[in-house]
N, C-alpha and C. Protein backbone atom coordinates (compact mmCIF):
# COMPACT_ATOMS: atom_id res chain seq x y z
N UNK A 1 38.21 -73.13 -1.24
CA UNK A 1 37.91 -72.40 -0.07
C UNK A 1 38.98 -72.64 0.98
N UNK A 2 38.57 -73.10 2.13
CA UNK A 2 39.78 -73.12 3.23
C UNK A 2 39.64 -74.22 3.86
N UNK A 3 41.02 -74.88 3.87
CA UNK A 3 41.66 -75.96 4.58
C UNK A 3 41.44 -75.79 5.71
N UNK A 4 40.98 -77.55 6.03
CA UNK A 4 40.72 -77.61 8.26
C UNK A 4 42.02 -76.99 8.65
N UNK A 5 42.95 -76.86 8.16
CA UNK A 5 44.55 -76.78 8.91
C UNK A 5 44.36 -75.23 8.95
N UNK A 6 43.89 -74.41 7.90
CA UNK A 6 44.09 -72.84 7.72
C UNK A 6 43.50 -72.30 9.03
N UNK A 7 44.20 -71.10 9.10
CA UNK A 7 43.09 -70.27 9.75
C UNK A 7 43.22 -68.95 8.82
N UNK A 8 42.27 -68.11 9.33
CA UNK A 8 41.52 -67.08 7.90
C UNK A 8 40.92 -67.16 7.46
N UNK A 9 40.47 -66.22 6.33
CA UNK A 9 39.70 -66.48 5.35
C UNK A 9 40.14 -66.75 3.50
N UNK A 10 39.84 -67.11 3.16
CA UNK A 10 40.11 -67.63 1.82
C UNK A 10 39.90 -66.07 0.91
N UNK A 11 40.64 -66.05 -0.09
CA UNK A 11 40.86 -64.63 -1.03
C UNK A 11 38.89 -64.41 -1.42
N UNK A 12 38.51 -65.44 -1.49
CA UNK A 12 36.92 -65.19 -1.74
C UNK A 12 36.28 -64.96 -1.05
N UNK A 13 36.44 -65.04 0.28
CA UNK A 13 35.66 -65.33 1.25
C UNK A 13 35.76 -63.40 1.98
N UNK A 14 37.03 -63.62 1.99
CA UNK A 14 37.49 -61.64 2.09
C UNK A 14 37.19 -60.79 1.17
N UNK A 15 37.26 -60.98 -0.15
CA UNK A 15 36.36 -60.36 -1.14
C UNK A 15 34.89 -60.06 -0.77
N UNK A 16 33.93 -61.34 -0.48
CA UNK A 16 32.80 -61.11 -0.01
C UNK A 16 32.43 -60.59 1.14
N UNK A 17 33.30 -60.43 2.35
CA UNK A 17 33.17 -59.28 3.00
C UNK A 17 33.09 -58.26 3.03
N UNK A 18 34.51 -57.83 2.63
CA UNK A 18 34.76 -56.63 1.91
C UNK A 18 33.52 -55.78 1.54
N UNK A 19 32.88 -56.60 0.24
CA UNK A 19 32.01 -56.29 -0.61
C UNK A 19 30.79 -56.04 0.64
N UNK A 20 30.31 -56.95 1.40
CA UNK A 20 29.22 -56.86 1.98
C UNK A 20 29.21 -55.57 3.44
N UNK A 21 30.46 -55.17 3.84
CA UNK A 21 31.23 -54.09 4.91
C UNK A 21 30.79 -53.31 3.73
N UNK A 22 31.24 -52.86 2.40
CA UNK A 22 30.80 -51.88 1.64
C UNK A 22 29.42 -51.00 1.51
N UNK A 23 28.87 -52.22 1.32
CA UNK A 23 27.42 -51.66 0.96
C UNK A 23 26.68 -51.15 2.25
N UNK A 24 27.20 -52.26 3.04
CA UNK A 24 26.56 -51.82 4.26
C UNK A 24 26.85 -50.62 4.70
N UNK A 25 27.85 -50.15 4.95
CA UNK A 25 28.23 -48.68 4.64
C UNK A 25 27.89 -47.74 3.79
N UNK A 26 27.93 -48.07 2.40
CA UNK A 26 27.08 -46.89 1.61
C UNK A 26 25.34 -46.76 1.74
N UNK A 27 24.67 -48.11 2.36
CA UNK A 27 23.21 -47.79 2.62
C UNK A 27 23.34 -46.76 3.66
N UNK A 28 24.32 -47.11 4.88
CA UNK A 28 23.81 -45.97 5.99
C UNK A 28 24.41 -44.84 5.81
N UNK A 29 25.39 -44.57 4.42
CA UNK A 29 25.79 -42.97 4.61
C UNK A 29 24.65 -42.69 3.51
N UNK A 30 24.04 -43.45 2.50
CA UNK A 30 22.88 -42.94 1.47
C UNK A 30 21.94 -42.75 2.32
N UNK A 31 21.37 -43.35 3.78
CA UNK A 31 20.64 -42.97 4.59
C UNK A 31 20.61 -41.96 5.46
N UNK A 32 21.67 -41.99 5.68
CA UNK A 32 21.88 -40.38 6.99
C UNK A 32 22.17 -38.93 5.90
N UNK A 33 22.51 -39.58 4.74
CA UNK A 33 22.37 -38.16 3.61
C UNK A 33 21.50 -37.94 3.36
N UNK A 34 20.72 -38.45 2.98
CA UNK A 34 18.83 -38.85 2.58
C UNK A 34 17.87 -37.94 3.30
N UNK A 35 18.16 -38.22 4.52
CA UNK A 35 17.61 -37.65 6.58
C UNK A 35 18.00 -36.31 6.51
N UNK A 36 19.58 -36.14 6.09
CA UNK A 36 20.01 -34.68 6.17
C UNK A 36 19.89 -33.63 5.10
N UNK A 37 19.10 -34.52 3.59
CA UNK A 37 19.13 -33.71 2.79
C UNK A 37 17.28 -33.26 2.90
N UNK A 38 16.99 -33.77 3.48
CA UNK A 38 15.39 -33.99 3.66
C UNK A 38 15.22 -33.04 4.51
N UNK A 39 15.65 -32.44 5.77
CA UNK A 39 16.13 -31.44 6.95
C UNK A 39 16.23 -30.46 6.37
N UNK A 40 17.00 -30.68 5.65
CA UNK A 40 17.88 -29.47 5.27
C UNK A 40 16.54 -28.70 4.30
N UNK A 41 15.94 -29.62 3.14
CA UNK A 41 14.58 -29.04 2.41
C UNK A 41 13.74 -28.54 3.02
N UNK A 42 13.11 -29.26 4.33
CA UNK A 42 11.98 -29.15 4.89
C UNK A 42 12.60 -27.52 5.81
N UNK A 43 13.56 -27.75 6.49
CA UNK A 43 14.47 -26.52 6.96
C UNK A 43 14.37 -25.25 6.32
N UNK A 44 14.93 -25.37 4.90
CA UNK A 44 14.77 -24.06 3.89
C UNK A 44 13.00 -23.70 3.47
N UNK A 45 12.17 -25.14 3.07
CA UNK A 45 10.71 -24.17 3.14
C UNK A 45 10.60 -23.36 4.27
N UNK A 46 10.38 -24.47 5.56
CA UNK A 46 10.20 -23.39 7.08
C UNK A 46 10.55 -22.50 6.77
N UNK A 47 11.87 -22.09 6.23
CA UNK A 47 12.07 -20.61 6.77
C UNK A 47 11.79 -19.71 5.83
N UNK A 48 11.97 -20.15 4.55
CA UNK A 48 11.39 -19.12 3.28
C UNK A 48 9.38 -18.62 3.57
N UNK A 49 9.22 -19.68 3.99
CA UNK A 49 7.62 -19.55 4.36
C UNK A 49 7.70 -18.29 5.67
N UNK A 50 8.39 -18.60 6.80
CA UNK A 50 8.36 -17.59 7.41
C UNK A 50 8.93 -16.33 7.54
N UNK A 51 10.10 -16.14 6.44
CA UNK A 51 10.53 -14.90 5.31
C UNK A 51 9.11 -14.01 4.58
N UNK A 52 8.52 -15.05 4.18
CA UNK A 52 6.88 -14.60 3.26
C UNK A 52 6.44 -14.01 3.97
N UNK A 53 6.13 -14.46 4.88
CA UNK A 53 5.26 -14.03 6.02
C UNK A 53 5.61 -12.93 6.43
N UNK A 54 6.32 -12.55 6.81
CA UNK A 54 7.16 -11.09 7.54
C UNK A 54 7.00 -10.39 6.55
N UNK A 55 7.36 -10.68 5.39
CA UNK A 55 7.47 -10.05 4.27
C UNK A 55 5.92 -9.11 3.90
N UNK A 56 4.80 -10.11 4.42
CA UNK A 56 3.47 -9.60 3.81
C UNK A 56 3.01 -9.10 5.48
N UNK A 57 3.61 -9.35 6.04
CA UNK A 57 3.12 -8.95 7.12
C UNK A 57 3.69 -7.35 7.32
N UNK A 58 4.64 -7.19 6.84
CA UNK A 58 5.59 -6.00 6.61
C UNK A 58 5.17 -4.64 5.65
N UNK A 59 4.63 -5.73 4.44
CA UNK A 59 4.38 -4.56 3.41
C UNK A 59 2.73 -4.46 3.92
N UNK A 60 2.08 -5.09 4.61
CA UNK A 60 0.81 -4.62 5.13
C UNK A 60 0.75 -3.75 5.98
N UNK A 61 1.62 -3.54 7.05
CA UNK A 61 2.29 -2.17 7.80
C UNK A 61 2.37 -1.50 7.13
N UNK A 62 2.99 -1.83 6.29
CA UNK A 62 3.65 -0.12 5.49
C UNK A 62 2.74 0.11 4.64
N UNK A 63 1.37 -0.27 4.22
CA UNK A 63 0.33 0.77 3.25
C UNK A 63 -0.84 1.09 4.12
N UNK A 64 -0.50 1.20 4.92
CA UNK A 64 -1.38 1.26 5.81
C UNK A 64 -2.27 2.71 5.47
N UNK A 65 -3.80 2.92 5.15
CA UNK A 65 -4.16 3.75 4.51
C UNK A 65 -4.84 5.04 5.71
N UNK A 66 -4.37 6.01 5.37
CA UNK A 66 -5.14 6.80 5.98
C UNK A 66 -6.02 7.71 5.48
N UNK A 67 -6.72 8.63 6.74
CA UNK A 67 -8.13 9.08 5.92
C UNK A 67 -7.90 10.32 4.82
N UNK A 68 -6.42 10.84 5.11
CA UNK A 68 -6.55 11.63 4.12
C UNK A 68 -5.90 10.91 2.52
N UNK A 69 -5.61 10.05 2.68
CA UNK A 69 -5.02 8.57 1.14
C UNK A 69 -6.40 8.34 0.42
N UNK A 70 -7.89 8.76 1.07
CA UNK A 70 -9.23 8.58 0.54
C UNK A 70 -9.70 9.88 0.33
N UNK A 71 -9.89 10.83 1.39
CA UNK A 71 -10.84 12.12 1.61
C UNK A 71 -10.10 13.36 2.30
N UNK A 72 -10.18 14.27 1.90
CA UNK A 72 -10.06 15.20 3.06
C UNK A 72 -11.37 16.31 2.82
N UNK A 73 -11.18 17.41 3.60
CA UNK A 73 -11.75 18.35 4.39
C UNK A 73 -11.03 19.73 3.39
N UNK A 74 -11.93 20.19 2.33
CA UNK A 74 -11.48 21.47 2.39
C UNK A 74 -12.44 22.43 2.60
N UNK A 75 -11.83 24.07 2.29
CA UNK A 75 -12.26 25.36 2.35
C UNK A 75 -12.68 26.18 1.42
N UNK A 76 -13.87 26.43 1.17
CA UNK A 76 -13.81 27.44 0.35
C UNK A 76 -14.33 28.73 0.45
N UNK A 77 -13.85 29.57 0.09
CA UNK A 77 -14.45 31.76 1.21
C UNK A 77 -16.25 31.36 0.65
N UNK A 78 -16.79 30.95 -0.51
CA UNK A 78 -18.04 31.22 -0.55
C UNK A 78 -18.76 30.04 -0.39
N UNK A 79 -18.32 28.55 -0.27
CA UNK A 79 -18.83 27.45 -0.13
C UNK A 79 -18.54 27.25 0.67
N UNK A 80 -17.88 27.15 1.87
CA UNK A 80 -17.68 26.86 3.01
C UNK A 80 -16.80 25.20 2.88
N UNK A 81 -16.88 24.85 3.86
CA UNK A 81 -15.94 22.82 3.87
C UNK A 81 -16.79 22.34 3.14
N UNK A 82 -16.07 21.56 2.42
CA UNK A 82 -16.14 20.54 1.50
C UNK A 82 -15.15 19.17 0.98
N UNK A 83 -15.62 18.23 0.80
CA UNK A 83 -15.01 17.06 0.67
C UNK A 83 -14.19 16.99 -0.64
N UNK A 84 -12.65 16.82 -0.42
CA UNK A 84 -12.03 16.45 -1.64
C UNK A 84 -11.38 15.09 -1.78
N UNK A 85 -10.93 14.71 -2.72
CA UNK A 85 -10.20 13.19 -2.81
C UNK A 85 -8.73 13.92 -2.14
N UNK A 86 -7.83 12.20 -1.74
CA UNK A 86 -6.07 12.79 -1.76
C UNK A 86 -5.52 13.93 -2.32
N UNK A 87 -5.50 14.16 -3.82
CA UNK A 87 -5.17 15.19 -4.51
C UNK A 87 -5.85 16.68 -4.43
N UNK A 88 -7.07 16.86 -3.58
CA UNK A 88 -7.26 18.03 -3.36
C UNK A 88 -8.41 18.23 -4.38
N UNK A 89 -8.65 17.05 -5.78
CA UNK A 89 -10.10 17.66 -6.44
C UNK A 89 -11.06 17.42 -6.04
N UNK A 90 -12.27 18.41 -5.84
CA UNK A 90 -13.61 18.15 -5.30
C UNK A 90 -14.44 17.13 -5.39
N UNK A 91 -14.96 16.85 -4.63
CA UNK A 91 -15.73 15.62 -5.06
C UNK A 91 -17.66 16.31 -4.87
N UNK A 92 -18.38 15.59 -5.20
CA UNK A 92 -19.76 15.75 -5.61
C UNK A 92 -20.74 14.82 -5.22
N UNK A 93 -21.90 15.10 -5.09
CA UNK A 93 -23.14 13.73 -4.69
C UNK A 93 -24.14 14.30 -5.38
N UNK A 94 -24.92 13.50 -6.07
CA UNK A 94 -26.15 13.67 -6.76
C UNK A 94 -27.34 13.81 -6.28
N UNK A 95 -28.23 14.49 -6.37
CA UNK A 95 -29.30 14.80 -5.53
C UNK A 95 -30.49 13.60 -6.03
N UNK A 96 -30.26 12.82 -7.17
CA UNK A 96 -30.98 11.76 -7.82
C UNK A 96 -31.03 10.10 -7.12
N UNK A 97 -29.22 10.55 -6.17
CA UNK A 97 -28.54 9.33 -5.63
C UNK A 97 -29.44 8.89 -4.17
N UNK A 98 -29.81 7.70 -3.94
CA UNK A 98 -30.22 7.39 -2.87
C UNK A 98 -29.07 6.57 -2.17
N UNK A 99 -29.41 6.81 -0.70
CA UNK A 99 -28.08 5.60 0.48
C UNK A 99 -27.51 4.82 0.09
N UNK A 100 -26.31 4.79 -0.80
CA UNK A 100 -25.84 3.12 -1.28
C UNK A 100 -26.34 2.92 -2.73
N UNK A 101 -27.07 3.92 -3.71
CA UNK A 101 -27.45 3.41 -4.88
C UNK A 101 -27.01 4.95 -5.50
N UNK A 102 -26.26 4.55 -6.96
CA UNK A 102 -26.00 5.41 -8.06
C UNK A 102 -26.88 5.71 -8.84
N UNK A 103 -27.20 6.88 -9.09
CA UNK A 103 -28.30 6.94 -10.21
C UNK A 103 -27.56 7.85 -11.71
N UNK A 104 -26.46 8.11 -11.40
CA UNK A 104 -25.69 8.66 -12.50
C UNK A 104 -25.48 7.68 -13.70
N UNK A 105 -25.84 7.42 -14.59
CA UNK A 105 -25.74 6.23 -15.59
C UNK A 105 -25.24 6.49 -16.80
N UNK A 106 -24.58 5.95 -17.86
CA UNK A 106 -24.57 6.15 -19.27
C UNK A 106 -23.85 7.35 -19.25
N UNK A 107 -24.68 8.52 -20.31
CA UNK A 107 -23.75 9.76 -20.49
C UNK A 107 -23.86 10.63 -19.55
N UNK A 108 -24.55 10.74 -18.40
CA UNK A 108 -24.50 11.30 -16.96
C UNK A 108 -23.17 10.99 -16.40
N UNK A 109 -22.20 9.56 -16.54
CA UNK A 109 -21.20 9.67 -16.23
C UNK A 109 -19.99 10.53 -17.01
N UNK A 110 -20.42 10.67 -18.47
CA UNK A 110 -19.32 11.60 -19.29
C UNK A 110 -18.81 13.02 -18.64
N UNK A 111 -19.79 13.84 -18.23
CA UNK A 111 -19.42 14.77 -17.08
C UNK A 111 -19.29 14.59 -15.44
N UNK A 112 -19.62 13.93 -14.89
CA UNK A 112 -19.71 12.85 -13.60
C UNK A 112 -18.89 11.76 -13.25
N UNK A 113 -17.82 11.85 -13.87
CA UNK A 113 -17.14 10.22 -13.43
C UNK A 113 -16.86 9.70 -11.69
N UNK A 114 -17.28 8.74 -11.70
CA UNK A 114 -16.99 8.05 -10.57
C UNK A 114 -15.88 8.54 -9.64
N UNK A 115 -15.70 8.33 -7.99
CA UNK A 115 -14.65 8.36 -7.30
C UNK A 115 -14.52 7.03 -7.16
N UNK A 116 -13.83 6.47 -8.03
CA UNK A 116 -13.19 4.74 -7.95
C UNK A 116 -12.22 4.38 -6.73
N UNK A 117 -12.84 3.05 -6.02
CA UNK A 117 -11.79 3.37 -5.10
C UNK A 117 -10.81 2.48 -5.36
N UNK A 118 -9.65 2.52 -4.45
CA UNK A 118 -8.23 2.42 -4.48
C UNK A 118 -8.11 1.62 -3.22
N UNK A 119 -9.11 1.67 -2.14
CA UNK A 119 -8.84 0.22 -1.28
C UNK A 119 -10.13 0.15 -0.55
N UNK A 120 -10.69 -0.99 -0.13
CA UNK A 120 -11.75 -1.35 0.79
C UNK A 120 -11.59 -1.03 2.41
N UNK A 121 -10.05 -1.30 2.63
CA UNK A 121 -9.68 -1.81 3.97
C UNK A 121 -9.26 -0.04 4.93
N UNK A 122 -9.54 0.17 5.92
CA UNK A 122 -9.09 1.09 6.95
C UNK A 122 -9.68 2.42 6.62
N UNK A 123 -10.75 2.28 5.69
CA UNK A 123 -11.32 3.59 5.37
C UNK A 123 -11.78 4.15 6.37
N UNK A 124 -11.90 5.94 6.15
CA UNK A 124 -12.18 6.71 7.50
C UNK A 124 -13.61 6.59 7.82
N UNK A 125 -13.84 6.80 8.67
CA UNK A 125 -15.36 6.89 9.22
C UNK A 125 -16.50 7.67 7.91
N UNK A 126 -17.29 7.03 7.85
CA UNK A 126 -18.34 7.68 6.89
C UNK A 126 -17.63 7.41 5.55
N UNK A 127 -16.80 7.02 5.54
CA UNK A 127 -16.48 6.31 4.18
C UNK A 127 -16.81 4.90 3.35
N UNK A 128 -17.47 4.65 2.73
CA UNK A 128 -17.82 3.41 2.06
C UNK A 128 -17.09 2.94 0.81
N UNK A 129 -17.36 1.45 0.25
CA UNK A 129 -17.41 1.51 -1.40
C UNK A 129 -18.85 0.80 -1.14
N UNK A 130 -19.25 1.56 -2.57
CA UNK A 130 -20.66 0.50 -3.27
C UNK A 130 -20.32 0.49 -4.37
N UNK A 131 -21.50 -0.85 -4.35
CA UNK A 131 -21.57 -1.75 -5.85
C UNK A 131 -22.63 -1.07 -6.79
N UNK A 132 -22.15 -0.68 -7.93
CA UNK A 132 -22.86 -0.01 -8.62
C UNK A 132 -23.89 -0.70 -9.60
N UNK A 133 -24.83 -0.65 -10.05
CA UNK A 133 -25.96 -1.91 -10.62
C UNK A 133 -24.90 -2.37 -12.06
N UNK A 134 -23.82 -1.62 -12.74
CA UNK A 134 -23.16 -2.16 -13.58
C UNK A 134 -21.42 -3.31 -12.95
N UNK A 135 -21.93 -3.24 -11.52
CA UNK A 135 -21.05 -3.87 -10.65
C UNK A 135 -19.39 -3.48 -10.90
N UNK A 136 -18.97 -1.98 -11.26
CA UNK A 136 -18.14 -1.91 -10.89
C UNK A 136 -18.66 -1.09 -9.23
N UNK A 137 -17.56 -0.48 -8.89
CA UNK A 137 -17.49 0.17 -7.47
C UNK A 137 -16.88 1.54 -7.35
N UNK A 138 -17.43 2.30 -6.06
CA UNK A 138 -17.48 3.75 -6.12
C UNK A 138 -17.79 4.16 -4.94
N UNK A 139 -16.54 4.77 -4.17
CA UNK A 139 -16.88 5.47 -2.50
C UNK A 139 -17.83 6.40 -2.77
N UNK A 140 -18.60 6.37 -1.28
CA UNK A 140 -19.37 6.79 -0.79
C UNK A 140 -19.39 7.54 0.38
N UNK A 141 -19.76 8.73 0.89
CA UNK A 141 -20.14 9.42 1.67
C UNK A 141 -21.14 9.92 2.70
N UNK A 142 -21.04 8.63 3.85
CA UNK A 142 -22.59 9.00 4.59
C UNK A 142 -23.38 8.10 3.60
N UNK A 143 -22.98 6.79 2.55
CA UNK A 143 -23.86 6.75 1.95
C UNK A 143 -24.45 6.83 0.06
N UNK A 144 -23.71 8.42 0.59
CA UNK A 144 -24.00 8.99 -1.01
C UNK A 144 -22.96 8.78 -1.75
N UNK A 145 -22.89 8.38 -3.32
CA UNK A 145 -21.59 8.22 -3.96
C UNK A 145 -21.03 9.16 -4.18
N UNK A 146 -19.67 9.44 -4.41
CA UNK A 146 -19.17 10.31 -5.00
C UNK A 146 -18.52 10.38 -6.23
N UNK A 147 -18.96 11.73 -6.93
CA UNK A 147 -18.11 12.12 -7.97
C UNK A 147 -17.49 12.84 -8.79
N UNK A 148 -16.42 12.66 -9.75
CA UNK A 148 -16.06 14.29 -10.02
C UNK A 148 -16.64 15.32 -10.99
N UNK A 149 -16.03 16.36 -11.32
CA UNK A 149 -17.12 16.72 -12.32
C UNK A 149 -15.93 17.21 -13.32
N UNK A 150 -15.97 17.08 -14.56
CA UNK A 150 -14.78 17.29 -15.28
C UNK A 150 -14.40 18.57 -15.69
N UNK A 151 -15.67 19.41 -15.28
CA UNK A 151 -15.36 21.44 -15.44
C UNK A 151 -14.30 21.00 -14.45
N UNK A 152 -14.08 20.40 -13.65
CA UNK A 152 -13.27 21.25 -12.35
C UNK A 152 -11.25 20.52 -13.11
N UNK A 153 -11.12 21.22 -13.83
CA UNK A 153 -9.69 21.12 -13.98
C UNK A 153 -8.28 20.91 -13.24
N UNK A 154 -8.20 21.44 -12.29
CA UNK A 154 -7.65 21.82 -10.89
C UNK A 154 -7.52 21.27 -9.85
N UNK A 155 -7.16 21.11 -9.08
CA UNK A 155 -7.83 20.93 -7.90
C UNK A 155 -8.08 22.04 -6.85
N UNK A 156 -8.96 21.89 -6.28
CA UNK A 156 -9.19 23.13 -5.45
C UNK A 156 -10.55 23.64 -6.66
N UNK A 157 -10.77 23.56 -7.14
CA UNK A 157 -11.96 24.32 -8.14
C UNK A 157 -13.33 23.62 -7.73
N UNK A 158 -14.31 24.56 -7.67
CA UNK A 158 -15.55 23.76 -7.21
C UNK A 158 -17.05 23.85 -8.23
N UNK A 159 -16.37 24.58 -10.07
CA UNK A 159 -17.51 24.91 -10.35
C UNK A 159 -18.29 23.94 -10.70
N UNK A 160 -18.51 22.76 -10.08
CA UNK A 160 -20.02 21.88 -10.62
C UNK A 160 -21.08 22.06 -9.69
N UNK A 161 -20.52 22.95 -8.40
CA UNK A 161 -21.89 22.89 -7.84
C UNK A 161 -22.79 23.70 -7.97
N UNK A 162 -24.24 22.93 -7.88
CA UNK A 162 -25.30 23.15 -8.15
C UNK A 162 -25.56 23.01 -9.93
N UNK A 163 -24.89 22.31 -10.61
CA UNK A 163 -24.76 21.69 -12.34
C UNK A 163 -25.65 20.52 -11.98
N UNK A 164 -26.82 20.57 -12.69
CA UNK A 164 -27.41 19.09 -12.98
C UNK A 164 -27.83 18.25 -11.51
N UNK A 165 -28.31 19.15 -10.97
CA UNK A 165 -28.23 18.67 -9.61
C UNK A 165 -27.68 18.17 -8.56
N UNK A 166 -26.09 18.25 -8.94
CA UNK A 166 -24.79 18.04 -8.54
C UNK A 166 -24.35 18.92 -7.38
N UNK A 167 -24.22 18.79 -6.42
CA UNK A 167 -23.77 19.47 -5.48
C UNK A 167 -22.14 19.04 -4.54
N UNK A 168 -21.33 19.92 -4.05
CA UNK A 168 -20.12 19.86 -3.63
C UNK A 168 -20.67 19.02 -2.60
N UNK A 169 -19.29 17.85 -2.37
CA UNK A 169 -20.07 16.88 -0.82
C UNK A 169 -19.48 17.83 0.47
N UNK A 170 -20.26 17.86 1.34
CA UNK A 170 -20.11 18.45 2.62
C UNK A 170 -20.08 17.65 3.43
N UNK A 171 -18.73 18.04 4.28
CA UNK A 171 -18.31 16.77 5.81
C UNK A 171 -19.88 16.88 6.52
């Protein structure tokens, strides 16, 4: 090691500094990398999370449904207004159907199929879905379900009314 006469440090003694200045240095740059790589993660969720967000907040703006995306209002010279889906085919209510309950069942639906709906949310006034006792679902009108009738090929065609007690729905 080192002589009373020396001054310095001995080749070992500077080695073990060295060595101990080292580490001590690589703990606090493995630490402040550690801090900044941790920032930097927590940094990129934050913002991908609030990317999402805009994102669903965005495409919820944009489907925004309106009343004619469910129902409209048509004309006809000898039936007068009547209720059609988006596409313009007629829709129907059963005279069997009570407020909120289907009575069309089994092979009553083979000519009768359901108006299935396509969304719950922003429907127009007097528009519903109900749960049907086989628990799928089916808008409603005022109530009454609606549905199509498969004579009507077209759209714009209204011959099911008065078929089977089937009548065109009226606004």
């Amino acid at each position: 090691m080192r002589k009373n006469n020396q001054r310095g440090f001995s080749p070992i003694e500077t080695v073990l500094v060295l060595v101990i200045v080292g580490l001590v240095a690589f703990v606090a740059w493995y630490a402040f990398k550690s801090k900044s790589d941790t920032e930097t993660t927590l940094g990129t969720a934050a913002n991908t999370q609030t990317e999402v967000s805009k994102q669903k907040k965005k495409s919820t703006t944009e489907t925004k449904v309106t009343a004619a995306d469910v129902i409209q209002t048509k004309t006809d010279s000898k039936l007068g207004q009547y209720l059609a889906d988006k596409d313009g085919k007629t829709l129907y209510t059963y005279g069997a159907d009570t407020t909120g309950v289907s009575n069309c069942t089994g092979t009553c639906l083979t000519a009768w199929p359901i108006y299935k709906p396509t969304t719950s949310v922003n429907l127009p006034t007097s528009v519903t879905v109900i749960t049907r006792s086989d628990g799928s679902t089916q808008y409603a009108y005022k109530g009454l379900p609606l549905y199509y009738y498969t004579g009507d090929t077209t759209a714009g065609m209204v011959t099911g009314d008065g078929v089977n007690n089937f009548h065109i729905a009226k606004p």
